[in-house]
Protein backbone atom coordinates (compact mmCIF):
# COMPACT_ATOMS: atom_id res chain seq x y z
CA UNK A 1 21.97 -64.61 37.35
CA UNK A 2 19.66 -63.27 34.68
CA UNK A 3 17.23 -60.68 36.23
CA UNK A 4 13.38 -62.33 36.03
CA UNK A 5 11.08 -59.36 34.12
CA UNK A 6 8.11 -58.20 36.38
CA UNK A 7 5.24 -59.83 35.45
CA UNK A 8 2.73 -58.08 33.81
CA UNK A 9 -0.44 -57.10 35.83
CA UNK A 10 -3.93 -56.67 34.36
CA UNK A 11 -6.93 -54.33 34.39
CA UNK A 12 -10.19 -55.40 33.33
CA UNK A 13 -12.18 -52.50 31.36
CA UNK A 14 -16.24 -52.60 31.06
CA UNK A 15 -17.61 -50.27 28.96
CA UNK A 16 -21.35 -49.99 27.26
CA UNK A 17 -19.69 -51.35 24.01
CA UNK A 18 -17.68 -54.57 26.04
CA UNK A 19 -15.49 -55.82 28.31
CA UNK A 20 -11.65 -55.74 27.24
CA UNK A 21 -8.38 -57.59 29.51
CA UNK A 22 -5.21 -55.39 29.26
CA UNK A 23 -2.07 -55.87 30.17
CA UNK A 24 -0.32 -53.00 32.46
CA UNK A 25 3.66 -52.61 32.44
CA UNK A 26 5.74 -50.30 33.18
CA UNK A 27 6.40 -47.60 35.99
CA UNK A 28 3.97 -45.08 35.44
CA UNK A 29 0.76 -45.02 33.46
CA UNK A 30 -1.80 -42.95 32.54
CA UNK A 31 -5.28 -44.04 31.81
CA UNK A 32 -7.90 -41.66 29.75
CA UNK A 33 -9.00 -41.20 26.33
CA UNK A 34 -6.46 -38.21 25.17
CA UNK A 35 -3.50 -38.75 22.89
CA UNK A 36 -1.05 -39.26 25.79
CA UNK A 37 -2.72 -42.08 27.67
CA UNK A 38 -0.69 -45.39 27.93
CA UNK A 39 -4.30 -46.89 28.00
CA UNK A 40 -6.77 -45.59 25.71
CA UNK A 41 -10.15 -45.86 27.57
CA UNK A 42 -13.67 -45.23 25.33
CA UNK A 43 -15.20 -42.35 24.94
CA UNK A 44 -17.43 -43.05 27.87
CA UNK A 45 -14.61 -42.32 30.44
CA UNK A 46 -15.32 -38.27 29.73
CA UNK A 47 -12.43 -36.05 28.41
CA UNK A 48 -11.06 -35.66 32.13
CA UNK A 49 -7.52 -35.55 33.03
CA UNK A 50 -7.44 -39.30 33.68
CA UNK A 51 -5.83 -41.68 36.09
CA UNK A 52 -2.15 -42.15 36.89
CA UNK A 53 -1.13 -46.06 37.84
CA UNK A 54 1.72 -46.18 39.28
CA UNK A 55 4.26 -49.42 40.12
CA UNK A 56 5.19 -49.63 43.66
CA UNK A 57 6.89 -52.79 45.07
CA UNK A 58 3.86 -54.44 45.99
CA UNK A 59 2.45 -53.88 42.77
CA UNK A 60 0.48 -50.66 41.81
CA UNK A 61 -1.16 -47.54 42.82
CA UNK A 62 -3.81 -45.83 42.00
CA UNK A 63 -3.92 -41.87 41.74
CA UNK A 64 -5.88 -39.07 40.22
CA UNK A 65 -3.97 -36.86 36.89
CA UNK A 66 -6.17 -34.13 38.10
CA UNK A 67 -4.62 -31.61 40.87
CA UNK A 68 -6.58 -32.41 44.29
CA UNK A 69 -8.89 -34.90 42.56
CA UNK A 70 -9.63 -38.10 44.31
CA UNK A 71 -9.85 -41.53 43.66
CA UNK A 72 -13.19 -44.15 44.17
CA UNK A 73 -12.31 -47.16 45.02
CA UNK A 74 -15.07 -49.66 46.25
CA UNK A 75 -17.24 -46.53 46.27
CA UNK A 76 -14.55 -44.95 48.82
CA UNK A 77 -12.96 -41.35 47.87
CA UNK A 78 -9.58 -41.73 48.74
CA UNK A 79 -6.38 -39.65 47.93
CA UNK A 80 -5.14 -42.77 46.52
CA UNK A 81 -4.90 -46.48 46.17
CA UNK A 82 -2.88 -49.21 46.32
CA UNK A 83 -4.25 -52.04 44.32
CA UNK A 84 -5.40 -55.51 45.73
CA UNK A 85 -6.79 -57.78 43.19
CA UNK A 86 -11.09 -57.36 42.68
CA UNK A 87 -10.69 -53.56 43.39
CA UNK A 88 -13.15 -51.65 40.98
CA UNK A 89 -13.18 -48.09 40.74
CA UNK A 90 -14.33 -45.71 37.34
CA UNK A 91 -13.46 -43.27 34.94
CA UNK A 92 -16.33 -41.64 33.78
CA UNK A 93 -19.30 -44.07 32.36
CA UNK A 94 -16.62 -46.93 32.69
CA UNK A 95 -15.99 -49.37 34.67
CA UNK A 96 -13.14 -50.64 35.81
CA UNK A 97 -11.55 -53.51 37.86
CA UNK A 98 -8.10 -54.54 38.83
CA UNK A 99 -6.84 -58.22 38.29
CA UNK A 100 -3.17 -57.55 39.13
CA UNK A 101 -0.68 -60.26 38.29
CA UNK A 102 -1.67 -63.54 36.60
CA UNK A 103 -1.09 -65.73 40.45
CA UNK A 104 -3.70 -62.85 41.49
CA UNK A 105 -6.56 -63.95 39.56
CA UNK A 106 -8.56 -66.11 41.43
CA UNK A 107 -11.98 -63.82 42.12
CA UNK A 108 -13.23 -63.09 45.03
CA UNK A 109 -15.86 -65.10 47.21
CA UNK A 110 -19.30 -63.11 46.16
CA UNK A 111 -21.11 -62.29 49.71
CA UNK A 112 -25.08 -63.23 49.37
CA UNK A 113 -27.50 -60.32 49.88
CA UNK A 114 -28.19 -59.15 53.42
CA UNK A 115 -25.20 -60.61 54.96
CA UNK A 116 -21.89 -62.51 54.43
CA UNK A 117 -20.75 -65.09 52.49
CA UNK A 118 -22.99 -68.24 52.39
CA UNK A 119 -20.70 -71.53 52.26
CA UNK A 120 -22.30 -74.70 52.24
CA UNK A 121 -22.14 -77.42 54.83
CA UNK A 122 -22.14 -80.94 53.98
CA UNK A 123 -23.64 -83.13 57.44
CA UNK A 124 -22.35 -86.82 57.46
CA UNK A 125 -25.34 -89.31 58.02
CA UNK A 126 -25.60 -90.52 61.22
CA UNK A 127 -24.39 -94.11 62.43
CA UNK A 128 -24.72 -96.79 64.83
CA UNK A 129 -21.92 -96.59 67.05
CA UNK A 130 -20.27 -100.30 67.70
CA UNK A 131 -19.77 -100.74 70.99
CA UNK A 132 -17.17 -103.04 72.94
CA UNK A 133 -14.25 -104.04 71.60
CA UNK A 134 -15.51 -103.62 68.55
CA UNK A 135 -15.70 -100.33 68.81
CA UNK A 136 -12.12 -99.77 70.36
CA UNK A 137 -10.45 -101.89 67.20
CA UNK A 138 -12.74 -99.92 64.71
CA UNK A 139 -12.08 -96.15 65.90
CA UNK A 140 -8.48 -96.14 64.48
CA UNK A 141 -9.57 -96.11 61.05
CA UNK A 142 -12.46 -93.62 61.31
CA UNK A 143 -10.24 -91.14 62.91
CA UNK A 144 -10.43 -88.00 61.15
CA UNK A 145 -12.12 -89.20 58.30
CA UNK A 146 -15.91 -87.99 58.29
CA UNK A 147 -14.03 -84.32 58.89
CA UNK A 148 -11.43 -84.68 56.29
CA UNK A 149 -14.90 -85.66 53.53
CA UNK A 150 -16.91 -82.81 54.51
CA UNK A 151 -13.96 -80.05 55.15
CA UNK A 152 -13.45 -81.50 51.03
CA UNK A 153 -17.27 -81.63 49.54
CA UNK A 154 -17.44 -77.95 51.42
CA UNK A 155 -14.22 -76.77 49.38
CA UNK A 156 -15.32 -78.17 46.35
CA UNK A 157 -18.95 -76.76 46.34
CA UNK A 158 -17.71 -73.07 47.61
CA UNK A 159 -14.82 -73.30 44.88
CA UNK A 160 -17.29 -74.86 41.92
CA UNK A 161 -19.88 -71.89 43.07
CA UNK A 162 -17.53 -68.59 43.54
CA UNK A 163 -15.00 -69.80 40.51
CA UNK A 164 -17.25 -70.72 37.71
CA UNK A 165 -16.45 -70.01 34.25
CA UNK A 166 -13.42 -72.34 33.23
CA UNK A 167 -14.74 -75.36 34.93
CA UNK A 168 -16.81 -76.83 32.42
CA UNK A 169 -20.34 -75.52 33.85
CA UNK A 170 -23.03 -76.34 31.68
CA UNK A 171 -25.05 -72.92 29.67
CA UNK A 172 -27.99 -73.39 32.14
CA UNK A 173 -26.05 -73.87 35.34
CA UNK A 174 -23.41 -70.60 34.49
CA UNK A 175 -26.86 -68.86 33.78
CA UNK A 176 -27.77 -69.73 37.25
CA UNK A 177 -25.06 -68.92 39.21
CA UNK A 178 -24.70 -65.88 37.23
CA UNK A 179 -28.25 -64.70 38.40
CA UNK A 180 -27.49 -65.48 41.75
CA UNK A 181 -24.50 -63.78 41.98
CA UNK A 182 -26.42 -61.05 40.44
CA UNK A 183 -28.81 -60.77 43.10
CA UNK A 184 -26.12 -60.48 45.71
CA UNK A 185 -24.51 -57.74 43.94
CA UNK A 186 -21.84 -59.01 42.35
CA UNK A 187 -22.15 -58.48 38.59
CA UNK A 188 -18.43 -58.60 37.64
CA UNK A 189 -18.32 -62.10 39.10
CA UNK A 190 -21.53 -62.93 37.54
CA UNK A 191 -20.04 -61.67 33.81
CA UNK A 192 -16.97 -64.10 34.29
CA UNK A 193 -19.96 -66.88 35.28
CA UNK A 194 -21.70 -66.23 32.35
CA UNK A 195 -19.22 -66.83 29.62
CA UNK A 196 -19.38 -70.62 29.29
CA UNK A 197 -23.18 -69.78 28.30
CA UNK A 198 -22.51 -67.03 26.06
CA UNK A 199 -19.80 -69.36 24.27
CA UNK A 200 -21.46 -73.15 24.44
CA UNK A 201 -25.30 -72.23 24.69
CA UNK A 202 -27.41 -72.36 21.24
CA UNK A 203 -31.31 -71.12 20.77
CA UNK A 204 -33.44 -70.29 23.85
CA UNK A 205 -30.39 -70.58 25.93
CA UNK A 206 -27.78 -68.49 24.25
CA UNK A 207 -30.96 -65.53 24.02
CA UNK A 208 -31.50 -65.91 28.21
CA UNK A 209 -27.59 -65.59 28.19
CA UNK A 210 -27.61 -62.38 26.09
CA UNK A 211 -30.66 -60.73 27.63
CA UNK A 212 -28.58 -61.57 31.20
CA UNK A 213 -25.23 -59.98 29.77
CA UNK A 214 -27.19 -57.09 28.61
CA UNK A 215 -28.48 -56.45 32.68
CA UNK A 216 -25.23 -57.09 33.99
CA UNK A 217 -23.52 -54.46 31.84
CA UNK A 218 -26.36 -52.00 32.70
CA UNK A 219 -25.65 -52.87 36.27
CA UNK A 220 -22.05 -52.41 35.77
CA UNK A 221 -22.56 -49.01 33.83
CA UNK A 222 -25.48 -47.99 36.63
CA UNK A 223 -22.24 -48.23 38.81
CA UNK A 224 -19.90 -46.38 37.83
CA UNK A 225 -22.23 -43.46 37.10
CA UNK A 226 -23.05 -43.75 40.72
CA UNK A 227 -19.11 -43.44 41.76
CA UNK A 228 -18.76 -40.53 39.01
CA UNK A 229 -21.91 -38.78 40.37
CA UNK A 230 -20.10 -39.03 44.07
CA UNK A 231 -16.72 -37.43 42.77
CA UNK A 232 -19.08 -35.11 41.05
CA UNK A 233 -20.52 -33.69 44.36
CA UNK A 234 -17.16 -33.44 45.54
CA UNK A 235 -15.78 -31.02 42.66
CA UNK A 236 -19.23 -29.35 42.52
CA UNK A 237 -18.20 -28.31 46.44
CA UNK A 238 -14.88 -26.80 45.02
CA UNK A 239 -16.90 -24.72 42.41
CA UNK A 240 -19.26 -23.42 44.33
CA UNK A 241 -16.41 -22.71 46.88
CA UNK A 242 -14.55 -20.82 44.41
CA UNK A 243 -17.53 -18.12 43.83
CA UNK A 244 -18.00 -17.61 47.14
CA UNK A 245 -14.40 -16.94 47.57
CA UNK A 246 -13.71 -15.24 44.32
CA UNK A 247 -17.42 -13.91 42.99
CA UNK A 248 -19.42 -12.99 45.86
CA UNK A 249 -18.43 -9.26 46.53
CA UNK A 250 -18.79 -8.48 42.34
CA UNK A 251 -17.78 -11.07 39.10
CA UNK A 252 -14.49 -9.72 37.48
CA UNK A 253 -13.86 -10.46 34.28
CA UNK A 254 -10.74 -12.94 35.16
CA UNK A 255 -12.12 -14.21 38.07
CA UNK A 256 -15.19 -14.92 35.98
CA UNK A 257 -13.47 -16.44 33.15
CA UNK A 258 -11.78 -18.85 35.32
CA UNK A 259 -14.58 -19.83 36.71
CA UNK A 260 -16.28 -20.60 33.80
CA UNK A 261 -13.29 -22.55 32.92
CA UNK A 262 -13.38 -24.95 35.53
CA UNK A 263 -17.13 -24.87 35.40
CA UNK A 264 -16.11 -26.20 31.58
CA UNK A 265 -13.63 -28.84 33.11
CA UNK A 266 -16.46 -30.28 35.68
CA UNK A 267 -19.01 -30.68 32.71
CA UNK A 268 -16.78 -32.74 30.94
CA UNK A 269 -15.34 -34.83 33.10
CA UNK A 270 -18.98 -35.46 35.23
CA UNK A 271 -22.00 -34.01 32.96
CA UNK A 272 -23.09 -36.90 31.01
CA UNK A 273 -23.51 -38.86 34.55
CA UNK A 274 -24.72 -36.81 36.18
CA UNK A 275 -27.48 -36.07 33.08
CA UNK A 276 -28.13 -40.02 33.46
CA UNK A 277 -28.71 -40.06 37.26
CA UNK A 278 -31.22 -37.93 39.18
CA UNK A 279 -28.82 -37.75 41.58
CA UNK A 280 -26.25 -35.79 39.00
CA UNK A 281 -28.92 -33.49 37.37
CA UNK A 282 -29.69 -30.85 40.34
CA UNK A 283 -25.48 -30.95 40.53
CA UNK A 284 -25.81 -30.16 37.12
CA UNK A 285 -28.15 -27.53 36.91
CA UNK A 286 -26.20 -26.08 39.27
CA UNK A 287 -23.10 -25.58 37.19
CA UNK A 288 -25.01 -24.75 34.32
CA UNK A 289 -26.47 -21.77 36.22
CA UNK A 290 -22.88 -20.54 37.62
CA UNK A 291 -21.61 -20.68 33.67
CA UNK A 292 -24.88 -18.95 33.01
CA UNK A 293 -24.99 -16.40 35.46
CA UNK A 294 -21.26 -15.28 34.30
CA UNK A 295 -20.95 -15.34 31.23
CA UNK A 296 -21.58 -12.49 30.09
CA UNK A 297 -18.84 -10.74 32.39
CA UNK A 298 -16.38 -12.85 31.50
CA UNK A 299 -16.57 -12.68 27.68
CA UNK A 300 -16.24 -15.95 26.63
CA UNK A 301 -16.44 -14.75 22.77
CA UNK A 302 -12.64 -12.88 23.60
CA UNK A 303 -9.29 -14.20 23.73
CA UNK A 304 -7.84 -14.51 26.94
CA UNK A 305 -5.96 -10.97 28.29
CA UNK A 306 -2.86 -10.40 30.32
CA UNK A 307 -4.92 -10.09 33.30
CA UNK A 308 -6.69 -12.88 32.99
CA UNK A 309 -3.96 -14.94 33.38
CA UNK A 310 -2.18 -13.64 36.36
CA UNK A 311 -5.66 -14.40 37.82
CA UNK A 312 -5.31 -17.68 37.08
CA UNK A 313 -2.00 -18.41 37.63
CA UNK A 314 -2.27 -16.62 41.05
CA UNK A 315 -5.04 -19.01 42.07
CA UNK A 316 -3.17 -22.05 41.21
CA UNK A 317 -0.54 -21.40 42.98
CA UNK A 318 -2.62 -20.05 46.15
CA UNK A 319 -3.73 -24.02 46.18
CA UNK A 320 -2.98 -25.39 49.94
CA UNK A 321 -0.08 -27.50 47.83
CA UNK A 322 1.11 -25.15 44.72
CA UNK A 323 -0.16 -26.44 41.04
CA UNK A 324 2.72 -25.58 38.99
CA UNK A 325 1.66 -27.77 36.26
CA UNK A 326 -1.16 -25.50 36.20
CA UNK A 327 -0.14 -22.43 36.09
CA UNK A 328 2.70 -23.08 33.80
CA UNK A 329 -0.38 -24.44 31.17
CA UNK A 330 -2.26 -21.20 31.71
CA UNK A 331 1.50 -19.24 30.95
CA UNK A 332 2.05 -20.54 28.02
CA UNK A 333 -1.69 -20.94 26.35
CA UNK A 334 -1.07 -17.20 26.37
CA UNK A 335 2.00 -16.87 25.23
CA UNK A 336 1.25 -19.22 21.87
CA UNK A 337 -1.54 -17.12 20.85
CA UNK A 338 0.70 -13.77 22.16
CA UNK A 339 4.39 -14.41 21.57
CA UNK A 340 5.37 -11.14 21.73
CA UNK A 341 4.19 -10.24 25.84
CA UNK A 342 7.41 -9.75 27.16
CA UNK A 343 5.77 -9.05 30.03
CA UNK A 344 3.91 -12.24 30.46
CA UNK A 345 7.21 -14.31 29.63
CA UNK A 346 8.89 -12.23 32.21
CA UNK A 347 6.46 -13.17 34.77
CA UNK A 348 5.93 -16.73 33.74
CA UNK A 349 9.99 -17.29 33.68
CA UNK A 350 10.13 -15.57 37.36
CA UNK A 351 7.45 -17.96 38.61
CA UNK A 352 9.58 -20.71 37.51
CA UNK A 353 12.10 -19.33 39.22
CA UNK A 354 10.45 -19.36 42.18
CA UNK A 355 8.94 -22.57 41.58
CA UNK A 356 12.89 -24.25 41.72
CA UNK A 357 13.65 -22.77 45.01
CA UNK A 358 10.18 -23.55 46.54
CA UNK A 359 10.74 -26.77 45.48
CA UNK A 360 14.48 -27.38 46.49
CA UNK A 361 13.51 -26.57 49.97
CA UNK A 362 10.48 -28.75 49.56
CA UNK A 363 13.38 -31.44 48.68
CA UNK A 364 15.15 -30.71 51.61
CA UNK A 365 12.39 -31.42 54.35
CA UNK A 366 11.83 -34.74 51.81
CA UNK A 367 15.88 -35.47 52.96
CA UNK A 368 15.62 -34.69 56.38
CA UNK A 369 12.64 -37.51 56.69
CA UNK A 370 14.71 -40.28 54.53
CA UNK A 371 17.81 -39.72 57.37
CA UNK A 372 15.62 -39.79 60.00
CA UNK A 373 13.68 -43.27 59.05
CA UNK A 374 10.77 -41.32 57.74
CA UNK A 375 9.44 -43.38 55.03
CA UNK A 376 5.91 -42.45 55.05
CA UNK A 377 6.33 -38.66 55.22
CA UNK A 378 8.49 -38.49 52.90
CA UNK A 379 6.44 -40.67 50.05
CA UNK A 380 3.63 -38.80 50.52
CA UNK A 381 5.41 -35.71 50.26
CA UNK A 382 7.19 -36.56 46.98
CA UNK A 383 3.47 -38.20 45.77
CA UNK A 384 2.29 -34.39 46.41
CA UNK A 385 4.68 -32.69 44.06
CA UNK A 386 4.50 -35.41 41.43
CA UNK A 387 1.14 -34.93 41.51
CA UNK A 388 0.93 -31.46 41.21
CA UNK A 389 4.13 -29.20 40.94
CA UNK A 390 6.66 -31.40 39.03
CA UNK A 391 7.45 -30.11 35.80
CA UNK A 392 9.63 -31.92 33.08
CA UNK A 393 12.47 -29.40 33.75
CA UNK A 394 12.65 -30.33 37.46
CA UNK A 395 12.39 -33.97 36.81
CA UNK A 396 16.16 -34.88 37.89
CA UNK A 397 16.07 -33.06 41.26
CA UNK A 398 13.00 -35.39 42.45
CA UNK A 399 14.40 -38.75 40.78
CA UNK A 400 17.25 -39.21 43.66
CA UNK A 401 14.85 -38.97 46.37
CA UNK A 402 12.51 -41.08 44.62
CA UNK A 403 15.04 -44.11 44.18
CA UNK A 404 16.33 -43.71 47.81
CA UNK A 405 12.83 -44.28 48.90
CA UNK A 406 12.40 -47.22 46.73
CA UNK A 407 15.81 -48.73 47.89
CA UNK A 408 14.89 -47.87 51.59
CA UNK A 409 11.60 -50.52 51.28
């Protein structure tokens, strides 16, 4: 029998520009704006490290490309995600919202404000009730009936009012059921209401329409600032974590350097945010006064030194769960712009080194879960050093666990 291809899943993408339907296939994608995404996002989605989707057999998952980042999803951090049709989540000033597979697409009912989802009633008029035997040979044929008419008038009203656009609306009437849907904060539902206006309405009309699109989009955009100012707060913890751990006793130059590195890395993945929400800007003055503070020590004019980079690479790999990836980038920045540190190469080929075994024994615990029945463990474990400690070269030794997990679902 001829194997059926997966079918393609989709992801909705809002931006300040648009809205744009793409199709996601394949087993592992990454979503940003750099040169290696699968899926270019705009400019608006920051110059972070991205988002990783990621098939699993009920469809996919959603993790962070940054080491110990986290994912919002529904305005929930979480480590990750599996996707369920109507999720939204961001990447920078973008918004984003998962439609999954085609059979998937039906949108969600939109709750009203204050409460839960309003469904209309329809009330059968009252009648006279026959009596006698009238009655007994005219009950057979009502049985059932007045239930059946109003369990259909309340499908087709709740169905006509939460589906919308595709059913022939006219402009005015997807204008307002767009509104409403607006006011009970639903404004991706309301865009999909509104197209039949913004493609069939003329004059007055199609201007209303517009003006509307234009609000919904600044809702949508008000959004995800709002989820990127939260993750914000979160990495702004880290930072100010790291100089109390690193910078409180006296700023070294590496220790200062790297901080005004990631300082550098929260700025553009959160700054222009948190520059458009009051919420963002003390976060931001914050970080701005860290860089500030240190930048003299750290010399930001100079190339990086020997030192500076055993600094670094030391506190990646002092992480709770080591950062390999990491500290293999910080290696070999040096080395291109310093070929000749034999030293450096020494060091950076011992910490790979070390890196195998750590992660062979890693791979053991990961084999001693599979034969037990340990399913869970073990994907999160193997989720852990994907995510942060699995370099190209070690590739092959994870790719055996990770199909004897997949055949053990």
């Amino acid at each position: 029998m001829t194997a059926v291809p997966p079918v393609p899943h989709r992801l909705e993408i809002t931006s300040r520009s648009g809205s744009q339907v793409v199709a996601v296939e394949g087993d592992r994608i990454l979503l940003g704006t750099g040169d290696g995404a699968a899926i270019r996002l705009p400019a608006e989605a920051g110059a972070g490290p991205g988002l990783w989707l990621v098939r699993t057999d009920r469809g996919y998952r959603l993790e962070p490309a940054a080491a110990g980042a986290t994912v919002v999803v529904g305005g929930e951090a979480l480590f990750c995600k599996d996707l369920e049709p109507g999720d939204s989540f961001a990447a920078g000033a973008v918004q984003l919202r998962w439609l999954g597979a085609p059979a998937a697409l039906r949108a969600r009912p939109v709750p009203q404000a204050g409460g839960d989802a309003v469904r209309p009633v329809a009330v059968a008029p009252a009648r006279a009730r026959p009596s006698g035997a009238v009655a007994a040979r005219a009950r057979p044929r009502l049985v059932g009936l007045p239930l059946f008419v109003a369990a259909l008038v309340v499908f087709l009203v709740a169905f006509l009012f939460f589906t919308g656009p595709g059913l022939g609306l006219s402009p005015r009437r997807s204008i307002e059921l767009a509104r409403q849907q607006l006011a009970a904060h639903a404004p991706e539902q309301a865009l999909e209401t509104l197209e039949p206006a913004l493609r069939g309405a003329r004059g007055d009309t199609l201007e209303e329409a517009r003006r509307l699109e234009a609000e919904l989009r600044e809702r949508l955009a008000e959004r995800a600032d709002l989820a990127q100012v939260d993750a914000a707060k979160r990495a702004h913890e880290q930072l100010v974590g790291f100089a109390d751990r690193y910078l409180r006793d006296g700023a070294t130059r590496p220790a200062a350097r790297e901080l005004l590195r990631r300082c550098a890395e929260w700025t553009g993945e959160f700054g222009a945010a948190c520059a458009r929400r009051p919420e963002g800007r003390d976060l931001l003055t914050t970080v701005t006064d860290l860089r500030d503070r240190h930048a003299a020590i750290a010399a930001t004019g100079e190339p990086d030194q020997a030192e500076d980079v055993r600094f670094a690479v030391q506190v990646h790999l002092s992480f709770p769960f080591p950062e390999h990836l990491a500290a293999l980038r910080r290696y070999d920045e040096y080395l291109r712009a310093h070929p000749g540190d034999e030293a450096v190469r020494a060091e950076r080929d011992a910490m790979l080194a070390a890196g195998e075994a750590w992660l062979r024994g890693r791979l053991q615990g990961v084999d001693t879960m599979l034969d037990g029945g340990d399913t869970f463990h073990a994907r999160g474990e193997l989720d852990r050093i994907e995510r942060w400690s699995l370099l190209p070269q070690w590739a092959e030794l994870v790719r055996p666990r990770r199909a004897r997990l997949d055949a053990a679902k």
